[in-house]
N, C-alpha and C. Protein backbone atom coordinates (compact mmCIF):
# COMPACT_ATOMS: atom_id res chain seq x y z
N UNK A 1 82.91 92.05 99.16
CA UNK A 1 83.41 91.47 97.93
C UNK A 1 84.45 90.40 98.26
N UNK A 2 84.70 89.84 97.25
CA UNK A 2 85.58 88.29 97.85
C UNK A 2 86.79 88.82 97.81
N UNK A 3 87.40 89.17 96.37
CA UNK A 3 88.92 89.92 96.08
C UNK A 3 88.71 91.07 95.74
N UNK A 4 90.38 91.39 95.38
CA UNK A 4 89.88 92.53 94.52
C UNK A 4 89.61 93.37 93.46
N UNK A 5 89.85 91.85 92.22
CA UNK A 5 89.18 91.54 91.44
C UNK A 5 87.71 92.19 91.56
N UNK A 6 87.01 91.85 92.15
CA UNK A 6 85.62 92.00 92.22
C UNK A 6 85.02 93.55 91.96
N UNK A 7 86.08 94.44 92.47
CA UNK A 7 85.79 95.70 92.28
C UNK A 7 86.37 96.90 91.16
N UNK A 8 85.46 97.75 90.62
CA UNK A 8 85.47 98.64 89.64
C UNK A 8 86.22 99.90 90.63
N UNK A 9 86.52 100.89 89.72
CA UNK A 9 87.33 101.76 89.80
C UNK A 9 86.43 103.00 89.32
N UNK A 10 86.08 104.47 89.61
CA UNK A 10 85.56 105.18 89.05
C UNK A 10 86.25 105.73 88.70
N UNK A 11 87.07 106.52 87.28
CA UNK A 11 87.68 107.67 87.20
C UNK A 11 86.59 108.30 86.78
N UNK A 12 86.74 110.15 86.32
CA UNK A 12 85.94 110.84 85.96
C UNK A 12 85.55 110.30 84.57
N UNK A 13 85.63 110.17 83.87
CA UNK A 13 84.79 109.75 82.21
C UNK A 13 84.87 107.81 81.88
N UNK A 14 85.21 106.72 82.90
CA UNK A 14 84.97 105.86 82.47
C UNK A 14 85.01 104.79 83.75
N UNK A 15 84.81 103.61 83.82
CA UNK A 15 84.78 102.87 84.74
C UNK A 15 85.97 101.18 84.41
N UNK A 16 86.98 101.73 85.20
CA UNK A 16 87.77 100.45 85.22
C UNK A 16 87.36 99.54 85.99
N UNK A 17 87.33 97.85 85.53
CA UNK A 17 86.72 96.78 86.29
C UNK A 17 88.39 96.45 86.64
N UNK A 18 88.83 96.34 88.10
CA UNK A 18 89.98 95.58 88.13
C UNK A 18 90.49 94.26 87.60
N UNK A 19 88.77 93.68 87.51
CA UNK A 19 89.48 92.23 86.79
C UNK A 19 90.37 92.21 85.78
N UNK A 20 90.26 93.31 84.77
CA UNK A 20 90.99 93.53 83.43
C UNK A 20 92.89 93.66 84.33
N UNK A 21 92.59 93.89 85.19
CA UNK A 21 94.41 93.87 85.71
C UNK A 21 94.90 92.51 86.72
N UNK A 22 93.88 91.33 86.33
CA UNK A 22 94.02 90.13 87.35
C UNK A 22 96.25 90.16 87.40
N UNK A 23 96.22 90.06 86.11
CA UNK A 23 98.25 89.61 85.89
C UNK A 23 99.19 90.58 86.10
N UNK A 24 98.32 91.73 87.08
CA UNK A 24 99.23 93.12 87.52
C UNK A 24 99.37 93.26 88.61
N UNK A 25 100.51 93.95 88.82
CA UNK A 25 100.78 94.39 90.65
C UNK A 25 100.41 95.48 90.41
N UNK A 26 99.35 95.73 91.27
CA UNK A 26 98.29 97.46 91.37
C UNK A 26 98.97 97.99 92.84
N UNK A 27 99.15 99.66 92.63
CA UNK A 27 99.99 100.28 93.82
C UNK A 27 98.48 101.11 93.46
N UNK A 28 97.60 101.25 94.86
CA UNK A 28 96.62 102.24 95.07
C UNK A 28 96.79 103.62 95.93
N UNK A 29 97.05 104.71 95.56
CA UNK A 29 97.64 105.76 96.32
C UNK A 29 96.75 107.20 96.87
N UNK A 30 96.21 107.30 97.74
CA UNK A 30 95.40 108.46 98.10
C UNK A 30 96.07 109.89 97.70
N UNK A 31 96.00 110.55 97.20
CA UNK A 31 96.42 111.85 96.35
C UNK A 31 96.15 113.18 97.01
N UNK A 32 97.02 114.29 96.84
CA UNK A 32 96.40 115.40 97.03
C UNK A 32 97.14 116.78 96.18
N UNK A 33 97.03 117.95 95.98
CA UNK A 33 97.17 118.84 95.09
C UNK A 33 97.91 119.74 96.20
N UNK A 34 97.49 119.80 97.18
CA UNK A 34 98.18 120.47 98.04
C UNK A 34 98.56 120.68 99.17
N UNK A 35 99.55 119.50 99.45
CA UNK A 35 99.91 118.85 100.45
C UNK A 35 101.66 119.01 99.94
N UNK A 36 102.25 118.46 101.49
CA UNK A 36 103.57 118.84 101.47
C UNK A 36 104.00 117.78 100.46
N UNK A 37 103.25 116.65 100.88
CA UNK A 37 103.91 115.32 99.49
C UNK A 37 103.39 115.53 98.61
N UNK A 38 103.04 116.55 97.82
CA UNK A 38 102.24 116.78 96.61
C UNK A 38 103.37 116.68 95.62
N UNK A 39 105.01 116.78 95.73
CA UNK A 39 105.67 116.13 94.78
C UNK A 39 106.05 114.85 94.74
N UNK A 40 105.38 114.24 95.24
CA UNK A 40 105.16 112.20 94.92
C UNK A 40 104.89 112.27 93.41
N UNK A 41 104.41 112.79 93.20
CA UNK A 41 103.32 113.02 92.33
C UNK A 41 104.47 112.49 91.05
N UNK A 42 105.74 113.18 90.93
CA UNK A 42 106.66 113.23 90.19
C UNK A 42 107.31 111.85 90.05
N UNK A 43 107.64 111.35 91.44
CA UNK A 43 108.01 110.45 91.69
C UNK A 43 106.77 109.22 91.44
N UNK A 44 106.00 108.89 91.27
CA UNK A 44 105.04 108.38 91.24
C UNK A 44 104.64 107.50 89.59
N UNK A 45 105.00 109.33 89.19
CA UNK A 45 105.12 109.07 87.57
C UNK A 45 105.81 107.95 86.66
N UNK A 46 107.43 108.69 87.75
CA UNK A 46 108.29 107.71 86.97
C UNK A 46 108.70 106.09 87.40
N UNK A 47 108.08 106.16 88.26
CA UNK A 47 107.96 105.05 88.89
C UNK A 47 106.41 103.97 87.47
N UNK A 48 105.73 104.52 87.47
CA UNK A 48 104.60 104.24 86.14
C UNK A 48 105.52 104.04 85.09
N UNK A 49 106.01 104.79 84.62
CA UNK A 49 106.99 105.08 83.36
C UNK A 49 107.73 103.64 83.22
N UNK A 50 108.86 103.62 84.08
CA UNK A 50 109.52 102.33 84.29
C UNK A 50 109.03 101.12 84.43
N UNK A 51 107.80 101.01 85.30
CA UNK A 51 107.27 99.76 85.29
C UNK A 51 106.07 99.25 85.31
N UNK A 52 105.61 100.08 84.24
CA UNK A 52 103.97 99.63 83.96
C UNK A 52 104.08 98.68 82.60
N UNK A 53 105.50 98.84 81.60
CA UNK A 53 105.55 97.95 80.76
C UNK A 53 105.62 96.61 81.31
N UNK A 54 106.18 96.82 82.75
CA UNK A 54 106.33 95.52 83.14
C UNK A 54 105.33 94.66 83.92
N UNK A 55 104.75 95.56 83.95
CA UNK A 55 103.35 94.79 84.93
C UNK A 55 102.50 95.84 86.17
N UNK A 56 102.61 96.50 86.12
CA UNK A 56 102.23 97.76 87.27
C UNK A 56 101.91 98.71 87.06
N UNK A 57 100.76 98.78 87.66
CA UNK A 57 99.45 99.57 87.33
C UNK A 57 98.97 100.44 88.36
N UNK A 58 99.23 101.82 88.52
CA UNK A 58 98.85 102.83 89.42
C UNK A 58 97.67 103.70 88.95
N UNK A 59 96.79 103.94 90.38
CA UNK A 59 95.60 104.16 90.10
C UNK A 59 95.32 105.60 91.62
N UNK A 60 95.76 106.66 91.23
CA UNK A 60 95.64 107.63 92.44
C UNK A 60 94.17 107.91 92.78
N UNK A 61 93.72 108.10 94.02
CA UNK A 61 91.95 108.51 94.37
C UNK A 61 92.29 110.07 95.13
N UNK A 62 92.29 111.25 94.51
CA UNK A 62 92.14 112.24 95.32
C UNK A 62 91.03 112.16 96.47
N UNK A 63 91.31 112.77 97.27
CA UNK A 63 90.58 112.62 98.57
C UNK A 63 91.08 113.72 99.62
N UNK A 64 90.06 114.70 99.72
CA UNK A 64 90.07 116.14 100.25
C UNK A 64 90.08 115.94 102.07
N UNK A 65 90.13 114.62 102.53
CA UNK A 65 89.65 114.29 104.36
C UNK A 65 91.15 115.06 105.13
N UNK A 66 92.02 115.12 104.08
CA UNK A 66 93.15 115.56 105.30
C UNK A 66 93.17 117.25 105.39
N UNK A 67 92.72 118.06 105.83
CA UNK A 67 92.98 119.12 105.89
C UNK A 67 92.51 120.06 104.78
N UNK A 68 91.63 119.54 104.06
CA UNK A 68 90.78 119.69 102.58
C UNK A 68 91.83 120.14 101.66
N UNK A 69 93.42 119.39 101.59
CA UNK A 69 94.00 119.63 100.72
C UNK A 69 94.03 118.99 99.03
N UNK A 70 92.96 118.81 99.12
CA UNK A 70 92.33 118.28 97.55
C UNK A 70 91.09 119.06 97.25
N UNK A 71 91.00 120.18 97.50
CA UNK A 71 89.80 121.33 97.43
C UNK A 71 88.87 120.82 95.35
N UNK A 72 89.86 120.57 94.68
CA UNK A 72 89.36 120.85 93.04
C UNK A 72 88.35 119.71 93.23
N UNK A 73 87.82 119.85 91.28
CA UNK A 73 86.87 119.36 91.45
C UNK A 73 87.62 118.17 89.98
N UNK A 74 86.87 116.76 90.33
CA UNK A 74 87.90 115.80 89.72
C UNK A 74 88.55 116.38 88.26
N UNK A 75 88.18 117.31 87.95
CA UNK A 75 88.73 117.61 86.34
C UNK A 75 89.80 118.21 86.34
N UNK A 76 89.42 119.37 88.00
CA UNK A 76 90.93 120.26 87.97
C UNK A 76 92.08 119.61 88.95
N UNK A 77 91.72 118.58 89.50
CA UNK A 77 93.20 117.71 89.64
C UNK A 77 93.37 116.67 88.38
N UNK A 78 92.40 116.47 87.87
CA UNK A 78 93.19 115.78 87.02
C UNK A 78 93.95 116.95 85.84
N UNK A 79 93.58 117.73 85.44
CA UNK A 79 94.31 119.14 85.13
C UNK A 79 95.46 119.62 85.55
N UNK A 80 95.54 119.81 87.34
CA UNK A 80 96.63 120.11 87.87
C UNK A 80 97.79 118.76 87.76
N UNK A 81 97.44 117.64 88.00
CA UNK A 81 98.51 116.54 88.11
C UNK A 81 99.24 116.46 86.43
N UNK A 82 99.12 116.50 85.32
CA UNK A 82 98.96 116.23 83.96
C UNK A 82 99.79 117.81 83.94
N UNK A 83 99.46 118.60 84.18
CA UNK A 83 100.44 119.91 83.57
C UNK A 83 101.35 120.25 84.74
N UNK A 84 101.14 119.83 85.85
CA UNK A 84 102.42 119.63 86.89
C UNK A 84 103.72 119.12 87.13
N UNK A 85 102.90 117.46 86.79
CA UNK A 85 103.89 116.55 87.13
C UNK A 85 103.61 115.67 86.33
N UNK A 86 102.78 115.77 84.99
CA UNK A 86 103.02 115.17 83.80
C UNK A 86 102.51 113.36 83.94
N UNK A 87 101.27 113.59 84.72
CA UNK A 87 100.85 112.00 85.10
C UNK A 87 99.89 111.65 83.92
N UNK A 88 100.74 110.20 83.64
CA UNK A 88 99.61 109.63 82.99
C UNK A 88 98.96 108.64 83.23
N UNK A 89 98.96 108.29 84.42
CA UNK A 89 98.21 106.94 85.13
C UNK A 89 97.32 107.32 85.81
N UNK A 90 96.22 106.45 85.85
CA UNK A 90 94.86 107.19 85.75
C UNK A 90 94.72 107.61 87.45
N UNK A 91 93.83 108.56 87.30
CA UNK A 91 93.09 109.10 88.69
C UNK A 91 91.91 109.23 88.81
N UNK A 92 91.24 108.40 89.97
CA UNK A 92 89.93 107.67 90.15
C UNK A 92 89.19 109.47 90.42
N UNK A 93 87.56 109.28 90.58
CA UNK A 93 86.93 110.28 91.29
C UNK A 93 87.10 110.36 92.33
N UNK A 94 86.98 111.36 93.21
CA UNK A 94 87.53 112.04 94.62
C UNK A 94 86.62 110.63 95.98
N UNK A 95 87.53 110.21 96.38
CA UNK A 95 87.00 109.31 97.23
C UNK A 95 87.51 109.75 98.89
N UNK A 96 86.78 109.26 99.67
CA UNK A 96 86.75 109.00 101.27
C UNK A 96 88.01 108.01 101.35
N UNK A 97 88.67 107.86 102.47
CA UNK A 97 89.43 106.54 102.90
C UNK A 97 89.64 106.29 103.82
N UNK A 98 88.75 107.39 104.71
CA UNK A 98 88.52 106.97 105.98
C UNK A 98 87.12 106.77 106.70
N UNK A 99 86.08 106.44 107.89
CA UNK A 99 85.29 107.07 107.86
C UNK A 99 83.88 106.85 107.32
N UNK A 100 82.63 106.88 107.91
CA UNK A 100 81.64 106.09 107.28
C UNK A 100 81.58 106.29 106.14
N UNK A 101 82.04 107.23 104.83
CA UNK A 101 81.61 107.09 103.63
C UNK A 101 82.59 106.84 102.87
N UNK A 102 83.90 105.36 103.42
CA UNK A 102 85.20 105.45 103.15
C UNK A 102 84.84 104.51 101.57
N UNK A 103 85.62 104.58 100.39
CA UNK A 103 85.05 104.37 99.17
C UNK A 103 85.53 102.54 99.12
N UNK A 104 84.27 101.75 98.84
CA UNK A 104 84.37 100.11 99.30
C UNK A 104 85.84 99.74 98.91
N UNK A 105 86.55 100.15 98.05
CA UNK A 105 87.53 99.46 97.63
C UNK A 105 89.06 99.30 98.95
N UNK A 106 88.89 101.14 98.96
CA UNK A 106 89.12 101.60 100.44
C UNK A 106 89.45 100.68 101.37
N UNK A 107 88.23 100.41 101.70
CA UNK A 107 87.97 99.43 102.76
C UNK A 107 88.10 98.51 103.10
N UNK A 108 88.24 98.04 101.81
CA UNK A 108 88.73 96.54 101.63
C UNK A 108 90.63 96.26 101.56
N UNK A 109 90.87 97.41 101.06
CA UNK A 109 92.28 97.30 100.83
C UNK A 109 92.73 97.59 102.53
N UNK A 110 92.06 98.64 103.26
CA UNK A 110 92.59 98.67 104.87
C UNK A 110 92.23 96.91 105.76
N UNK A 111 91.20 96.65 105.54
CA UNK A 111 90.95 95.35 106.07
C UNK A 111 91.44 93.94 105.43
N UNK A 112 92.41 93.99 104.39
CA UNK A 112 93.06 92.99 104.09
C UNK A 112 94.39 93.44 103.99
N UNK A 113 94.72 94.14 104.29
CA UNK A 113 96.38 94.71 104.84
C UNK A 113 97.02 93.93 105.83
N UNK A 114 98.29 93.35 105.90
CA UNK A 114 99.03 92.53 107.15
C UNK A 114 100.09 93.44 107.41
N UNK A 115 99.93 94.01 108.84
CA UNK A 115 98.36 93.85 109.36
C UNK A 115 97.17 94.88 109.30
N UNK A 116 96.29 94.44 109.43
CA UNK A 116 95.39 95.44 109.28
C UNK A 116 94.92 96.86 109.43
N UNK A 117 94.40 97.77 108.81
CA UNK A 117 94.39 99.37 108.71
C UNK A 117 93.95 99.77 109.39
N UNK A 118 93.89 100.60 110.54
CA UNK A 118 92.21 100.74 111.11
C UNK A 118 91.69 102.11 109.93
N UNK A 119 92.96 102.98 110.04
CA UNK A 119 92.75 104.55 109.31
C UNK A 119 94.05 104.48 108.53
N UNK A 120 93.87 105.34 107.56
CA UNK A 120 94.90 106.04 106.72
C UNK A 120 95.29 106.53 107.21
N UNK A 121 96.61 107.15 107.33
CA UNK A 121 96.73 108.39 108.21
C UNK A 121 97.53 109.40 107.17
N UNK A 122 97.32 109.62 106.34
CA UNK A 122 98.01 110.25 105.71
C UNK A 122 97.65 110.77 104.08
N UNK A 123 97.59 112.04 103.19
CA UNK A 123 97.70 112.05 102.23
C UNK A 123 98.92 110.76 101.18
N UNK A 124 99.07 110.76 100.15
CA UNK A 124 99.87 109.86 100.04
C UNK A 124 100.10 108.51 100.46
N UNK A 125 99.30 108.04 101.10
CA UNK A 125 99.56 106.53 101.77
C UNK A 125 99.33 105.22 100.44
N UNK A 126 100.33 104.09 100.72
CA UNK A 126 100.39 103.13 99.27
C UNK A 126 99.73 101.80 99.77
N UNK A 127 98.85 101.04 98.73
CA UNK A 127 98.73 99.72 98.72
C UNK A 127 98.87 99.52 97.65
N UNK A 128 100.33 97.93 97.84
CA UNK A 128 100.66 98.23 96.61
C UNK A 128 99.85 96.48 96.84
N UNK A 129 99.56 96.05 95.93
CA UNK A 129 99.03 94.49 95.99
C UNK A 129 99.25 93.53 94.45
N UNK A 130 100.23 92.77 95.33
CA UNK A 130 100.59 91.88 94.24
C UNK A 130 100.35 90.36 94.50
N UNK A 131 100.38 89.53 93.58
CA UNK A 131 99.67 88.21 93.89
C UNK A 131 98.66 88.18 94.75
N UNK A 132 97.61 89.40 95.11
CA UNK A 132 96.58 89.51 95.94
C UNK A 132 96.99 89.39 96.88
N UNK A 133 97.94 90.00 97.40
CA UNK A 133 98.61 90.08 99.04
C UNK A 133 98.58 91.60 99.06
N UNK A 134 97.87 92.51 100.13
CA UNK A 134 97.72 93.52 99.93
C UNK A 134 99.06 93.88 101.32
N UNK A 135 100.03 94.89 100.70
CA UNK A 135 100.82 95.68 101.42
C UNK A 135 100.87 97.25 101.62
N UNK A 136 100.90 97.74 103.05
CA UNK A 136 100.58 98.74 103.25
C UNK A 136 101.58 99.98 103.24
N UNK A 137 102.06 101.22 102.99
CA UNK A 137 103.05 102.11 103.12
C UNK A 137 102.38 103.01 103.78
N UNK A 138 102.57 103.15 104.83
CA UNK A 138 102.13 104.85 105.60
C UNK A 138 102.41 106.02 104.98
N UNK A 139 101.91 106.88 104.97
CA UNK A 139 102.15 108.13 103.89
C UNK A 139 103.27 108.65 105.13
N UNK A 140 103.12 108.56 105.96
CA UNK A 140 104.85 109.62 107.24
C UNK A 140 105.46 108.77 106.85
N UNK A 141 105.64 107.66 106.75
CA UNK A 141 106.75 106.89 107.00
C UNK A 141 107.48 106.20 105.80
N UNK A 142 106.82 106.38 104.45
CA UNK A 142 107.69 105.29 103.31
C UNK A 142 107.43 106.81 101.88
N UNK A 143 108.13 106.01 100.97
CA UNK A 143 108.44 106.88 99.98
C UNK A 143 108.21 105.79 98.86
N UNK A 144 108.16 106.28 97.64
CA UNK A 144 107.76 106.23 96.34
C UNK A 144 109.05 104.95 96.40
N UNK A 145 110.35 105.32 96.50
CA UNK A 145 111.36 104.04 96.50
C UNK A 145 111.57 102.71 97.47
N UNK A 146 110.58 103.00 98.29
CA UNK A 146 110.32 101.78 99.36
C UNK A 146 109.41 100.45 98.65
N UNK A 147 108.12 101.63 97.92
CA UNK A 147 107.24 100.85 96.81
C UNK A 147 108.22 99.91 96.03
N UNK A 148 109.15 100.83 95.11
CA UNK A 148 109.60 100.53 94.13
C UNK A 148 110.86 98.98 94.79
N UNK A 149 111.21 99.22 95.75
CA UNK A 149 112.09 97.90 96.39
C UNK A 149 111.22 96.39 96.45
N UNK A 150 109.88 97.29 96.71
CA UNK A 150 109.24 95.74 97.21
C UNK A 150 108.29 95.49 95.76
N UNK A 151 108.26 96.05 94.82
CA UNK A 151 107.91 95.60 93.52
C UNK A 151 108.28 94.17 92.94
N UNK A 152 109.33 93.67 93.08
CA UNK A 152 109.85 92.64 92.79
C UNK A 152 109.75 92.60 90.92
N UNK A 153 109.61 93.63 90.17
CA UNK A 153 109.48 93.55 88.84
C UNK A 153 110.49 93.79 88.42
């Protein structure tokens, strides 16, 4: 695909085309239910809360590859996140992000990263991409307020 514009989003009951968010800074975040960073989740929120009026648009992809700590099935994380930690920004269907069946968008966001992805390494890991400059956060190494510094909103 050329950008990333070009690509749709699956959540469980509908299909977001990213183009509809061309004038947004999108933070893309690999998710999990039960993992030690499974309270991002909180942080994550309010981070949405504060600045999605302003332009920023979070879009979590559960993804079971680390240690199968995303065991549910897309209804019961989206279940568990919503009576947990009270998310209301959407969460895609359970995707790969590593790995031959890594989900295209995935892939594209690791191979246009400066510098480039080879692997995720982590539950929790961020691309946050603004003006179509895709930036990367390691899930060991950055936090929900590292995002929020380089937001520029």
């Amino acid at each position: 695909m050329s950008d990333i514009y070009s690509f749709t989003v699956q959540l469980p009951k509908q299909t977001i085309p990213l183009s509809e968010h061309k004038d947004k800074t999108l933070l893309f975040v690999n998710v999990a239910s039960k993992c030690g960073l499974t309270p991002q989740y909180k942080d994550l929120q309010t981070l949405y809360e504060k600045y999605n009026p302003k332009g920023l648009e979070i879009i979590g992809f559960p993804c079971n590859q680390f240690k199968g700590q995303e065991p549910g099935t897309d209804q019961e994380v989206l279940e568990f996140c919503q009576l947990n930690y009270g998310v209301t920004f959407p969460l895609a269907v359970k995707a790969d992000v590593n790995g031959p069946e890594t989900q295209p968008l995935w892939a594209y966001l690791k191979s246009h990263a400066e510098p480039p992805v080879e692997n995720i390494d982590w539950n929790f890991s961020k691309f946050l991409v603004k003006d179509g400059k895709v930036v990367w956060f390691p899930a060991r190494s950055s936090k929900v307020s590292d995002v929020e510094a380089a937001l520029g909103l």
